[in-house]
N, C-alpha and C. Protein backbone atom coordinates (compact mmCIF):
# COMPACT_ATOMS: atom_id res chain seq x y z
N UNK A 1 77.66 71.34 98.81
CA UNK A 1 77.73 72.76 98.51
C UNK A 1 79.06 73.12 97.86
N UNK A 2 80.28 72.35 98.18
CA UNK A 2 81.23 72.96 97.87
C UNK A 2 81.42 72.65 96.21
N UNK A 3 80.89 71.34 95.98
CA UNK A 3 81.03 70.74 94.59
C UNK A 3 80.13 72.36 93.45
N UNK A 4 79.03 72.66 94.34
CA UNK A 4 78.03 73.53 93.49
C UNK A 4 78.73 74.62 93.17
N UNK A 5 79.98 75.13 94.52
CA UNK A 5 80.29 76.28 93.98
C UNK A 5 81.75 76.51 93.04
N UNK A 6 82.14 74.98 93.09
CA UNK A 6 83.43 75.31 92.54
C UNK A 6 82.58 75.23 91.11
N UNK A 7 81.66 74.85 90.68
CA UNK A 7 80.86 74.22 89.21
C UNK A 7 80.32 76.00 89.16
N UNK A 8 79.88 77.06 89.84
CA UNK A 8 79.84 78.38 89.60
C UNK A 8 80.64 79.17 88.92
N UNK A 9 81.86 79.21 89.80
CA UNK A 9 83.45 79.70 89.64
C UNK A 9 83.69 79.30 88.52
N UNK A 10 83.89 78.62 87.91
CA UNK A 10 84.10 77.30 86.80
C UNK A 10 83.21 78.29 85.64
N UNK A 11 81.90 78.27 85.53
CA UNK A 11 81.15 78.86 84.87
C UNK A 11 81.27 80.35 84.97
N UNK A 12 81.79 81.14 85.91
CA UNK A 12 82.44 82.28 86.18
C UNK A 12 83.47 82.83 85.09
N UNK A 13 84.59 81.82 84.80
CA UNK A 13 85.22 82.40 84.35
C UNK A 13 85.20 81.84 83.01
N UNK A 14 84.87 80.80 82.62
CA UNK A 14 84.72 80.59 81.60
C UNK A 14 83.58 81.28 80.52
N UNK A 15 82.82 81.53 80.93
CA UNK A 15 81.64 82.64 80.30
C UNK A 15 81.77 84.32 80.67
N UNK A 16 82.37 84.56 81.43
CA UNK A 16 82.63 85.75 82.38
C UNK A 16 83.88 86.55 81.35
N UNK A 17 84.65 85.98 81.48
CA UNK A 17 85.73 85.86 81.38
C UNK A 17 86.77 85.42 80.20
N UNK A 18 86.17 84.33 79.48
CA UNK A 18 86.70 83.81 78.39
C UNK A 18 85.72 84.21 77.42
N UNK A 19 84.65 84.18 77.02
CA UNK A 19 83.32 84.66 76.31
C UNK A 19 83.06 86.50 76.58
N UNK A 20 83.64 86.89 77.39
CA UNK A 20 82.99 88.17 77.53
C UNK A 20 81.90 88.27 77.80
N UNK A 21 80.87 87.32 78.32
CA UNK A 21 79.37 87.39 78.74
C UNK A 21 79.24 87.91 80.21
N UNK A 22 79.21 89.08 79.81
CA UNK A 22 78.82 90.21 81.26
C UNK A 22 78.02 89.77 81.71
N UNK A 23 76.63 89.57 81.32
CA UNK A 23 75.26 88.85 81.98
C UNK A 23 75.16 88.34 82.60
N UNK A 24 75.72 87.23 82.44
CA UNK A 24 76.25 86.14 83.33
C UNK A 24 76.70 86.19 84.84
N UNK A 25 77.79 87.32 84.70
CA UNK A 25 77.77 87.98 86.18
C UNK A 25 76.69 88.31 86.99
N UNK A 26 75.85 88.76 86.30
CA UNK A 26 74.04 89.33 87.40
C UNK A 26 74.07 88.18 87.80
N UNK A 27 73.95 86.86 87.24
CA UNK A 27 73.42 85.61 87.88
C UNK A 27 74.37 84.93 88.95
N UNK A 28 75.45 85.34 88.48
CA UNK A 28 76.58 84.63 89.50
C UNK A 28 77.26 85.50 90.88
N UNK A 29 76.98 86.50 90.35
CA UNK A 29 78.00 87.69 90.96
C UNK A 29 76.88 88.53 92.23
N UNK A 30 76.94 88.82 93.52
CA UNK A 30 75.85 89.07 94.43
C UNK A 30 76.40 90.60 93.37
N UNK A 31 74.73 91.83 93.74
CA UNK A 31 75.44 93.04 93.48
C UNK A 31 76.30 93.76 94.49
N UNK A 32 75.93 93.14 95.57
CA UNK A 32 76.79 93.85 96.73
C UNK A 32 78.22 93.46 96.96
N UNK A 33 78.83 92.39 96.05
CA UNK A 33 79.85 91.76 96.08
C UNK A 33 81.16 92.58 96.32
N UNK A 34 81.77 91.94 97.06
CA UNK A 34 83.28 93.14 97.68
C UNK A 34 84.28 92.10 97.21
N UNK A 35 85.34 92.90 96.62
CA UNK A 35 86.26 92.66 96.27
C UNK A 35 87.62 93.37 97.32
N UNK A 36 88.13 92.32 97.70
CA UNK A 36 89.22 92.72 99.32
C UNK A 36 90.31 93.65 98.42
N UNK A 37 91.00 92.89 97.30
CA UNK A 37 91.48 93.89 96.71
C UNK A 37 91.51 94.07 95.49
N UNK A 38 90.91 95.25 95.39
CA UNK A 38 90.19 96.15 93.68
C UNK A 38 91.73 96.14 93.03
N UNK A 39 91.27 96.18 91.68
CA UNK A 39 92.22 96.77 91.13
C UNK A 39 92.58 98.07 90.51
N UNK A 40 93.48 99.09 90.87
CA UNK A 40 93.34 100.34 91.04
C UNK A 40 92.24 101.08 90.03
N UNK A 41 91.11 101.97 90.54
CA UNK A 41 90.24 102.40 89.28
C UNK A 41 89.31 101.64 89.49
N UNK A 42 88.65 99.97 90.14
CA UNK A 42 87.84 99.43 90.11
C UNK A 42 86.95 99.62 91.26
N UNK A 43 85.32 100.40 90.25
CA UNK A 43 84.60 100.83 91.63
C UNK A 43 84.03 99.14 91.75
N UNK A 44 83.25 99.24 93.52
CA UNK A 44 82.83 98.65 94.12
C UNK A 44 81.84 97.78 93.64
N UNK A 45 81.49 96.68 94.03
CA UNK A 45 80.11 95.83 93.07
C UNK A 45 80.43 95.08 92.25
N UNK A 46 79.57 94.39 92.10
CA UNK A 46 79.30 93.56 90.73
C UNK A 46 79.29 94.61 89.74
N UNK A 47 78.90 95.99 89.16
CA UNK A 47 79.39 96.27 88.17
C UNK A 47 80.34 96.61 87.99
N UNK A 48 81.29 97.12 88.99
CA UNK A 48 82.89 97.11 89.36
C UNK A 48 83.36 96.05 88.69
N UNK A 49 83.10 95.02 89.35
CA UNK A 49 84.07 93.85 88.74
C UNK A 49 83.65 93.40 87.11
N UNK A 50 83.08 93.84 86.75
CA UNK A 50 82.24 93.67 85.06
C UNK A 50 82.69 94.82 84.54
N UNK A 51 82.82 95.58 84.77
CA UNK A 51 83.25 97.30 84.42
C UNK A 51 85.04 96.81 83.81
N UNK A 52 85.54 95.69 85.68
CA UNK A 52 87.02 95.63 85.54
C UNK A 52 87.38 94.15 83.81
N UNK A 53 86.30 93.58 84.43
CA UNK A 53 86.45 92.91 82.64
C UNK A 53 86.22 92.88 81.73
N UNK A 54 85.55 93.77 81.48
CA UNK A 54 85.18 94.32 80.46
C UNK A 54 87.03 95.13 79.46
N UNK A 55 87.70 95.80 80.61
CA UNK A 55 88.93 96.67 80.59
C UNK A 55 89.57 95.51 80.19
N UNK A 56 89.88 94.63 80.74
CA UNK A 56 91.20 93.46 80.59
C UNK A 56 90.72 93.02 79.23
N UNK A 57 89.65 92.46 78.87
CA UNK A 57 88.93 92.09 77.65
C UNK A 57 89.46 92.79 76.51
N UNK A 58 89.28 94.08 76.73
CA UNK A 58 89.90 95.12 75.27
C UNK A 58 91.17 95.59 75.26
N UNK A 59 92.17 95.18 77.02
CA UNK A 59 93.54 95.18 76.88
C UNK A 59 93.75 93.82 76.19
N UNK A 60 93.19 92.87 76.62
CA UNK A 60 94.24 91.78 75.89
C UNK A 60 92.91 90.79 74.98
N UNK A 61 93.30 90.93 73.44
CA UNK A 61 92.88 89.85 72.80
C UNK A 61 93.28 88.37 73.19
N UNK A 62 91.70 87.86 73.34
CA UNK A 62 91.48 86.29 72.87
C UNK A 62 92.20 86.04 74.45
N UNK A 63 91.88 87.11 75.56
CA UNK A 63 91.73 86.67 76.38
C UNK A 63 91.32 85.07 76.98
N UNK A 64 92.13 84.75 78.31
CA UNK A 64 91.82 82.80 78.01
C UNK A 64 92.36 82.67 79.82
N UNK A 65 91.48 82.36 80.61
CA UNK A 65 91.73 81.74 81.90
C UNK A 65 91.66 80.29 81.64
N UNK A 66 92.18 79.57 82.20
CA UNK A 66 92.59 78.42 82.13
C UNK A 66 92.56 77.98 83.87
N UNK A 67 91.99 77.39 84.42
CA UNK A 67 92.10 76.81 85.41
C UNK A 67 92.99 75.77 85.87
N UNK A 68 93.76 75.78 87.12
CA UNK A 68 95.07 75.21 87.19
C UNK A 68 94.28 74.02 88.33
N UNK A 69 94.14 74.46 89.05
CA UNK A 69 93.65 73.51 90.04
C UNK A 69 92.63 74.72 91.57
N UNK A 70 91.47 73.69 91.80
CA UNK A 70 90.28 74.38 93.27
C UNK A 70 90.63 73.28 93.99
N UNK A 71 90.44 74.25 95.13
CA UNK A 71 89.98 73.41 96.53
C UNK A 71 88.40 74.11 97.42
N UNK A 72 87.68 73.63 97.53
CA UNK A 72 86.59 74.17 98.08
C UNK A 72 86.57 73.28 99.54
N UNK A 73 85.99 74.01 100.86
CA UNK A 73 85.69 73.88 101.29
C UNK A 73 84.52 75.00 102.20
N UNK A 74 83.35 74.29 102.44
CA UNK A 74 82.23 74.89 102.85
C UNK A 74 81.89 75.57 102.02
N UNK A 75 81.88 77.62 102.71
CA UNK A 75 81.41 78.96 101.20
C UNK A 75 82.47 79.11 101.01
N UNK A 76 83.94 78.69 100.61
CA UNK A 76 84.77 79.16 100.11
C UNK A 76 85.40 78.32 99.21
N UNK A 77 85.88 78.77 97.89
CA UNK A 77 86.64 77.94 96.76
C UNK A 77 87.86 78.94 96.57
N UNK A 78 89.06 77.94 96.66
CA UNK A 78 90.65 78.21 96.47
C UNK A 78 90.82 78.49 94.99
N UNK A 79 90.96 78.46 93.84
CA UNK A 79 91.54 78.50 92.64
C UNK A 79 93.11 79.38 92.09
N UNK A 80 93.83 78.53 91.91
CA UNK A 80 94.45 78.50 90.90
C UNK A 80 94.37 78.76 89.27
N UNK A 81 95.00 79.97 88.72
CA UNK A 81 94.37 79.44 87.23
C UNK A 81 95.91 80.54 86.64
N UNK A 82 95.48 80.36 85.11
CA UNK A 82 96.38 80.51 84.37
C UNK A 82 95.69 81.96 83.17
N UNK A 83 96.38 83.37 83.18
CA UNK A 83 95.24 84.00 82.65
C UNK A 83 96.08 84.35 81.11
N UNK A 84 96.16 84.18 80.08
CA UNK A 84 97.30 84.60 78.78
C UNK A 84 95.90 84.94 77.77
N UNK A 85 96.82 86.15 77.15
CA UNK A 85 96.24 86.87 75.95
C UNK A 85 97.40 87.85 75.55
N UNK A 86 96.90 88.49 74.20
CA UNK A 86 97.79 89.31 73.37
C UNK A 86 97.19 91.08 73.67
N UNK A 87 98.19 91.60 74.11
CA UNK A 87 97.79 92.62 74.56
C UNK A 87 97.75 94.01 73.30
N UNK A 88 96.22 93.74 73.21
CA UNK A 88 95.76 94.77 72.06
C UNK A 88 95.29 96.52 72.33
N UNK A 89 95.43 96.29 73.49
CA UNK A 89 94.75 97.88 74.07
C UNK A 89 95.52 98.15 75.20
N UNK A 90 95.38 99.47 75.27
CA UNK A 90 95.90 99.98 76.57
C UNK A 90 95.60 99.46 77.70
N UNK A 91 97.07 99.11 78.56
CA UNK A 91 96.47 98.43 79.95
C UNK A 91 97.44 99.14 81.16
N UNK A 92 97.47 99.47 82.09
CA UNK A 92 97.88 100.37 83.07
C UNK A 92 98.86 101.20 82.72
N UNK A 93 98.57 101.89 81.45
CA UNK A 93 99.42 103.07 81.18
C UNK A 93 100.65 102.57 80.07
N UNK A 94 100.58 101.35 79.51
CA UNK A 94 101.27 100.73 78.29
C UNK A 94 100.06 100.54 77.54
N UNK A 95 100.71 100.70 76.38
CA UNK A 95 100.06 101.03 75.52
C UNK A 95 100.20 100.02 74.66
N UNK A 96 99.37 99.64 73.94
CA UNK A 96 99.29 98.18 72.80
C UNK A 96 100.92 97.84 72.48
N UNK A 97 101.00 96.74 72.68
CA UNK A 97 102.67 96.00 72.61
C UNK A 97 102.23 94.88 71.97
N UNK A 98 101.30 94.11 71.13
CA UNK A 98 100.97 92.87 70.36
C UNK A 98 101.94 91.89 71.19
N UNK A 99 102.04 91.87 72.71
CA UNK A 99 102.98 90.74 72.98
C UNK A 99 101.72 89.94 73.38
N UNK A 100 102.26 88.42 73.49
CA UNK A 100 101.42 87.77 74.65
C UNK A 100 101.77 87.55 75.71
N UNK A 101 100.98 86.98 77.06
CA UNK A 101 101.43 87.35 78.15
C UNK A 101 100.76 86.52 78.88
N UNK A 102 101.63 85.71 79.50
CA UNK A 102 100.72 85.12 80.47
C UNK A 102 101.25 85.26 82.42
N UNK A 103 100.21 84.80 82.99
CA UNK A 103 99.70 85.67 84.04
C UNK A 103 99.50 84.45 85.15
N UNK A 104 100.13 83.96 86.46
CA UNK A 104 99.44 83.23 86.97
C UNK A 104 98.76 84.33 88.39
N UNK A 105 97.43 83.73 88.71
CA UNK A 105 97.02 83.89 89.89
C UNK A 105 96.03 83.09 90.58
N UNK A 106 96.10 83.23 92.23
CA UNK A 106 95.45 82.41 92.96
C UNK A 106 94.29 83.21 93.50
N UNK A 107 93.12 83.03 93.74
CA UNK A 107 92.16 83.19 94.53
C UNK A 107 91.29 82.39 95.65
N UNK A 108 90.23 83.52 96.51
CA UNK A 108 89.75 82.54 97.19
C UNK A 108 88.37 83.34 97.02
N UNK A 109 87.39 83.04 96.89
CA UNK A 109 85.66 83.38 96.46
C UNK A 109 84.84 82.46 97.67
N UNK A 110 84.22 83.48 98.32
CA UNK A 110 83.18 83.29 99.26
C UNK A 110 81.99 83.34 98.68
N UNK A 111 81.37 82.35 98.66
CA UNK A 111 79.82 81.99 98.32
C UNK A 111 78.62 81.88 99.36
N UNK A 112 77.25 82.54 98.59
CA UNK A 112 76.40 82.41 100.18
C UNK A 112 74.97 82.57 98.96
N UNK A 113 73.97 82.18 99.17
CA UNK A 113 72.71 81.67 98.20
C UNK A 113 73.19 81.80 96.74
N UNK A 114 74.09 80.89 96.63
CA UNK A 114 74.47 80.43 95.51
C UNK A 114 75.32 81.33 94.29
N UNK A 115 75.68 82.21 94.97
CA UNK A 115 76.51 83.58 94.52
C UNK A 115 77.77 83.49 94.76
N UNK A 116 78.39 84.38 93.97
CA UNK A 116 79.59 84.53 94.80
C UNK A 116 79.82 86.27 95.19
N UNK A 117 79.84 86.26 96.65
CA UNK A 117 79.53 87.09 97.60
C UNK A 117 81.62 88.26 97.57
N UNK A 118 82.25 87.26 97.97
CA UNK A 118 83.52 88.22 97.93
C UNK A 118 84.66 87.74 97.61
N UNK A 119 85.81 88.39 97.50
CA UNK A 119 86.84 87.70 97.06
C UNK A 119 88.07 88.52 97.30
N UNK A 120 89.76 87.15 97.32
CA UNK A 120 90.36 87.74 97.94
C UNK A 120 91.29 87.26 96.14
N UNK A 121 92.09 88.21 95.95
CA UNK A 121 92.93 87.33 94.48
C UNK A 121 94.59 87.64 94.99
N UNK A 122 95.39 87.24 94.09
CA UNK A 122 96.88 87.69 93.90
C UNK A 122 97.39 87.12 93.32
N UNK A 123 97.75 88.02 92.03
CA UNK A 123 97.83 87.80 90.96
C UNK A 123 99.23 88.58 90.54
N UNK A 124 100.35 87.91 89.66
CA UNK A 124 101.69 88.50 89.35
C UNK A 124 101.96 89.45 88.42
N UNK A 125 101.05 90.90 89.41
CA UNK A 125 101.22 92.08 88.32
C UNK A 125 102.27 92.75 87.92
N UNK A 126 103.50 92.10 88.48
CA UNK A 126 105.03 92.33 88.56
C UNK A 126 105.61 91.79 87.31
N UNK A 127 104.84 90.09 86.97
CA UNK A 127 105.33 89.60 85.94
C UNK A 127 104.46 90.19 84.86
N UNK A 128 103.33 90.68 84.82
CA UNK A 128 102.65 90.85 83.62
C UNK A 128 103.37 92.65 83.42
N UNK A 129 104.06 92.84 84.59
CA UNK A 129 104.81 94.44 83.50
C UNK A 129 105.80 93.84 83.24
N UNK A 130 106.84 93.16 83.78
CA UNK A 130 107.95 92.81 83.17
C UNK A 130 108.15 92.38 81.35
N UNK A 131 106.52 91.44 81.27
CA UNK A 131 106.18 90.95 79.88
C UNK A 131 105.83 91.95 78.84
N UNK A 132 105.42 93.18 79.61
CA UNK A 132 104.76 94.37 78.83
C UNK A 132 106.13 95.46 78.53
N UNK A 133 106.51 95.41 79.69
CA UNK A 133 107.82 96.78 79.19
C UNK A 133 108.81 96.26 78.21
N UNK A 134 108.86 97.18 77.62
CA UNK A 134 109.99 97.43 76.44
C UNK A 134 111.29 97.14 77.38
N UNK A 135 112.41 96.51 76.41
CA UNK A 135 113.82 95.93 77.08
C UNK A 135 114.73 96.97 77.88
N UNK A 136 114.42 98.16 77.18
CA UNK A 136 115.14 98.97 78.14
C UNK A 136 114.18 99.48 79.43
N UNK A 137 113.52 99.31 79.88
CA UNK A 137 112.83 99.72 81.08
C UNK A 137 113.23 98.73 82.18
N UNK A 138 113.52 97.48 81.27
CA UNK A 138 113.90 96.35 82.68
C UNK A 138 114.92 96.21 83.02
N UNK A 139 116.16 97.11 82.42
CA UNK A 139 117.30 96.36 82.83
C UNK A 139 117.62 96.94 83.70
């Protein structure tokens, strides 16, 4: 089981995520799926979380997760990954900066009839403003 779901996750973000194939989520994503922590603005659900990538998608061109390293055991898969793109659209109140930016974060995704049911992430939204603000905001 655990091999099946890290091979989900895997297909998660790479079609999800790197492709922009929303669809994909119905098949992977339960609709009742809870996310432990939303990101501010992101309603509840599987269309929540499709709603939320859909947003990152048109903040940052040529969007690109990169997987660092999983650990699965039982319904749960660990991941590591690597998230960089060029930020073409407005994203929490900055406004298009053509920088690129990359992003690490870890998760953990609970799986249950072959879905993935919930999830816990944390992700360095500290470093992705630092990359976004203009030089005088950081010093």
């Amino acid at each position: 089981m655990s091999a099946a779901n890290k091979a989900i996750l895997q297909r998660f973000f790479a079609e999800v995520y790197n492709v922009g194939d929303l669809h994909v989520a119905d098949e992977l994503v339960a609709a009742d799926y809870i996310s432990h922590n939303p990101a501010p603005g992101e309603a509840p659900g599987r269309e929540g979380l499709k709603a939320f990538v859909a947003y990152l998608r048109r903040a940052f061109a040529d969007l690109h997760v990169t997987i660092e390293a999983q650990v699965a055991e039982g319904d749960r898969v660990a991941t590591r990954y690597t998230i960089r793109g060029r930020q073409a659209g407005e994203f929490a109140g900055f406004p298009p900066t053509g920088k690129l930016v990359t992003v690490t974060a870890i998760s953990m995704h609970r799986f249950a009839d072959g879905q993935i049911q919930e999830s816990w992430l944390n992700w360095d939204m500290l470093g992705l403003i630092r990359q976004l603000a203009s030089d005088e905001l950081i010093r």
